[in-house]
C-alpha atoms as a PDB file:
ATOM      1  CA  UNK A   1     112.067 100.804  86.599  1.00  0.00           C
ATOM      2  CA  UNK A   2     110.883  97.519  87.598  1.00  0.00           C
ATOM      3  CA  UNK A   3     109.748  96.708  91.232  1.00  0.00           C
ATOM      4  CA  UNK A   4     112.085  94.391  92.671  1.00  0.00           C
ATOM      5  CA  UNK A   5     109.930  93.256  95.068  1.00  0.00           C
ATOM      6  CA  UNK A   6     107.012  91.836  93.054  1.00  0.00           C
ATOM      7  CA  UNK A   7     109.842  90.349  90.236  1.00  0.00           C
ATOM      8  CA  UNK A   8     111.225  88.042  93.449  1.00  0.00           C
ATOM      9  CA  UNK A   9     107.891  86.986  94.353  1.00  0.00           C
ATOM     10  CA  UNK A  10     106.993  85.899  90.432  1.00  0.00           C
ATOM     11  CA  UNK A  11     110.298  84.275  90.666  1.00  0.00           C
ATOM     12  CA  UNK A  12     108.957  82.469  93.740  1.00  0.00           C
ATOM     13  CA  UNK A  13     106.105  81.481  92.309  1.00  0.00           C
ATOM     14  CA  UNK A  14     107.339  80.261  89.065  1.00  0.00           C
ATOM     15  CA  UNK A  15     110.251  77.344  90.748  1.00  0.00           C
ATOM     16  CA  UNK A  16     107.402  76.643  92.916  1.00  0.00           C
ATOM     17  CA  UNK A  17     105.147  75.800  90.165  1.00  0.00           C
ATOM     18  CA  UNK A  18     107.577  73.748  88.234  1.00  0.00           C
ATOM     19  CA  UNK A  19     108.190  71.539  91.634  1.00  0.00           C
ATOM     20  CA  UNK A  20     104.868  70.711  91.682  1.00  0.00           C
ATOM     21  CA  UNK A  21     104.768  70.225  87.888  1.00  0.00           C
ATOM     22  CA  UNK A  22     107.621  67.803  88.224  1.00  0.00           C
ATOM     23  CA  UNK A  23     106.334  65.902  91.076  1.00  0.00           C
ATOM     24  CA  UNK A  24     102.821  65.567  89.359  1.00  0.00           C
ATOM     25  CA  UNK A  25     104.553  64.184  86.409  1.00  0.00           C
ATOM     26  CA  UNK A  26     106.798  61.864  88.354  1.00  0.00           C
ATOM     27  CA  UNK A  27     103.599  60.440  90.770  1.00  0.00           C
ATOM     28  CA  UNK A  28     102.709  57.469  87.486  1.00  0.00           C
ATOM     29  CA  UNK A  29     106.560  56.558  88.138  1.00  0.00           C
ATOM     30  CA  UNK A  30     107.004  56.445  91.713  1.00  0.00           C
ATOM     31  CA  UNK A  31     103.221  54.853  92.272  1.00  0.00           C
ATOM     32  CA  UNK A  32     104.870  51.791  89.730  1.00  0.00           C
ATOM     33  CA  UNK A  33     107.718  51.682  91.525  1.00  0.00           C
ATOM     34  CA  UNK A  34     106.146  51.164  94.666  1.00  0.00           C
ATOM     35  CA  UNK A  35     104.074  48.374  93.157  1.00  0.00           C
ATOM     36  CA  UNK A  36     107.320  46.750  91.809  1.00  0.00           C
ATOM     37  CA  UNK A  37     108.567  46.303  95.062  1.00  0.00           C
ATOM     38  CA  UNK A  38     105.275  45.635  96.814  1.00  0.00           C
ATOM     39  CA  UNK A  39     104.894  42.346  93.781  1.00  0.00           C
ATOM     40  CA  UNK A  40     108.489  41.582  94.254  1.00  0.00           C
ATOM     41  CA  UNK A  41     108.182  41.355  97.980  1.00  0.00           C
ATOM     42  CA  UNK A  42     104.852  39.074  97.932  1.00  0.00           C
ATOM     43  CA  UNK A  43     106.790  36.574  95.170  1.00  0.00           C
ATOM     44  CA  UNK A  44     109.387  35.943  98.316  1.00  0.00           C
ATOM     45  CA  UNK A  45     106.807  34.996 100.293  1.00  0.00           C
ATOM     46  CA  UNK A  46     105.496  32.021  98.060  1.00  0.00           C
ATOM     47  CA  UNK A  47     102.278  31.678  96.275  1.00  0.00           C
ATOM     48  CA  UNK A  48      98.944  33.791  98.016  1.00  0.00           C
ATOM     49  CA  UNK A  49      96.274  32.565  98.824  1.00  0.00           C
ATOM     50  CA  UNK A  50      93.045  32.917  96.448  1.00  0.00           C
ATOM     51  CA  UNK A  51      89.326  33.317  97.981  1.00  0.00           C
ATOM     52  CA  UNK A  52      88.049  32.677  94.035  1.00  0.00           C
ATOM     53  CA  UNK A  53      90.143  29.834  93.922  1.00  0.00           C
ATOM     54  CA  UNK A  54      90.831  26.346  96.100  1.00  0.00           C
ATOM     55  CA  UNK A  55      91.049  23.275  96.278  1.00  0.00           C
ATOM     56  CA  UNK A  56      90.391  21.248  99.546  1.00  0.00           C
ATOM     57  CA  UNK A  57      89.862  18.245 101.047  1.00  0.00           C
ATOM     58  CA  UNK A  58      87.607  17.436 103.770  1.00  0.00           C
ATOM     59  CA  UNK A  59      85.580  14.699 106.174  1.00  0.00           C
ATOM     60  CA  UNK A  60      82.287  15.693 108.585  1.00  0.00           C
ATOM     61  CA  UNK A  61      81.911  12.752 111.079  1.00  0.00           C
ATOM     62  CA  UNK A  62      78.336  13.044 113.445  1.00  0.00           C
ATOM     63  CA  UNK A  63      77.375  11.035 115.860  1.00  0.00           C
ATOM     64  CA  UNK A  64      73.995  11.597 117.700  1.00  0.00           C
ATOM     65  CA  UNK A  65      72.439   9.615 120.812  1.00  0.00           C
ATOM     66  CA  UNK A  66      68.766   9.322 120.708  1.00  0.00           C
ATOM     67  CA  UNK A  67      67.068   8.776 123.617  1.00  0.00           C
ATOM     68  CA  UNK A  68      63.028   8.483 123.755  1.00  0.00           C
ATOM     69  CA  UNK A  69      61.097   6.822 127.411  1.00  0.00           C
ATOM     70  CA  UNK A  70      57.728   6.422 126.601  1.00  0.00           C
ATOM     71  CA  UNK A  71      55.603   5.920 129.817  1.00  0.00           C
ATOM     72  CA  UNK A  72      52.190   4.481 129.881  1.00  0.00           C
ATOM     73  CA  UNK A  73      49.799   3.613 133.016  1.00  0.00           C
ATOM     74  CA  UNK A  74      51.705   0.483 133.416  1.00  0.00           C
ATOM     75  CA  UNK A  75      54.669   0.336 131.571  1.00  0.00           C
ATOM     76  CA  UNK A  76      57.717   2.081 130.683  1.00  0.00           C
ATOM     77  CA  UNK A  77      59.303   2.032 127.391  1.00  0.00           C
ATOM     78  CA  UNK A  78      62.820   3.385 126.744  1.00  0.00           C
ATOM     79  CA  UNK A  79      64.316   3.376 123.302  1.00  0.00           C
ATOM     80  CA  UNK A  80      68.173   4.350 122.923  1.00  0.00           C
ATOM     81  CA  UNK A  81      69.106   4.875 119.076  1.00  0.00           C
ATOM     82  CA  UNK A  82      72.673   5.701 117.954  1.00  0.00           C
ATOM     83  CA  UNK A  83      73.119   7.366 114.395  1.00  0.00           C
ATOM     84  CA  UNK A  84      77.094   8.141 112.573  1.00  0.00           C
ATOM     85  CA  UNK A  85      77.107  10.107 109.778  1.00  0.00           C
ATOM     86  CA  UNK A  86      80.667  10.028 108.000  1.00  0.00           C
ATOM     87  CA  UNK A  87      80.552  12.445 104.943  1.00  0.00           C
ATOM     88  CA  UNK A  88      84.714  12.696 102.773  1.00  0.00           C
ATOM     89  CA  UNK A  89      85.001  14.282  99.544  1.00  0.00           C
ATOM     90  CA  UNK A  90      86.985  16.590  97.884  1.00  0.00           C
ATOM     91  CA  UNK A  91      85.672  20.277  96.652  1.00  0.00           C
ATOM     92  CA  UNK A  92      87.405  22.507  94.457  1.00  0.00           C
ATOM     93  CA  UNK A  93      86.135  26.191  93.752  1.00  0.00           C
ATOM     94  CA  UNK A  94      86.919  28.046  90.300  1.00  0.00           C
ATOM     95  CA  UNK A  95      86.783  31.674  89.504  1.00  0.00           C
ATOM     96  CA  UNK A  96      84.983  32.840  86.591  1.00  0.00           C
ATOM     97  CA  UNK A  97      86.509  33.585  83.440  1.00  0.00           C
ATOM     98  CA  UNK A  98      84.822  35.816  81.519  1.00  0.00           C
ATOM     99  CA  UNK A  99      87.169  35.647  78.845  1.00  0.00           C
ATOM    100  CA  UNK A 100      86.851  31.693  78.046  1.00  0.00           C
ATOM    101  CA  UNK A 101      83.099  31.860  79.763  1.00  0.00           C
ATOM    102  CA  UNK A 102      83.765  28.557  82.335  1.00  0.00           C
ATOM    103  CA  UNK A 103      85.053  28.505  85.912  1.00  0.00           C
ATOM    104  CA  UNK A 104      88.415  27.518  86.178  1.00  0.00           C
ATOM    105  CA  UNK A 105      91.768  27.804  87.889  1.00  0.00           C
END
């Protein structure tokens, strides 16, 4: 009547395919899930760091040492010149928002 062999194998084949259907239709559940916890776990940690957005303060301080000898037949000249730069300020870098159209936090 019917070949017993060939009605296992469709059998097979069938709870294999609705394994795979199942886990195809569970990936969109397990991939938000994994985000949940990956969020959660960064909130512990305090507020992250933004490259599109900082504030910072800061100071540059140069000093140079010139030193020129000018020598002529009979004389020698030397000239010794110290310059200091001191530059403070504060910079703060927005990210654009497209939605408003202005940099901002």
């Amino acid at each position: 009547m019917f070949n017993r062999k060939g009605q296992s194998t469709v059998e097979y084949a069938l709870i294999i395919a609705v394994v795979v259907a199942g886990l195809l239709l569970m990936q969109h559940y397990v991939k938000r899930g994994y985000a949940g916890k990956l969020k959660s776990a960064s909130d512990e940690m305090g507020e992250q760091f933004d490259p599109g957005t900082y504030s910072a303060n800061f100071a540059i301080s140069q000093t140079s040492n010139v030193q020129q000898t000018v020598k002529d037949k009979e004389t020698e000249t030397r000239h010794l010149t110290e310059q200091q730069n001191v530059k403070t300020g504060k910079e703060t870098v927005g990210a654009w928002n497209p939605d408003q159209n202005v940099y901002g936090k």
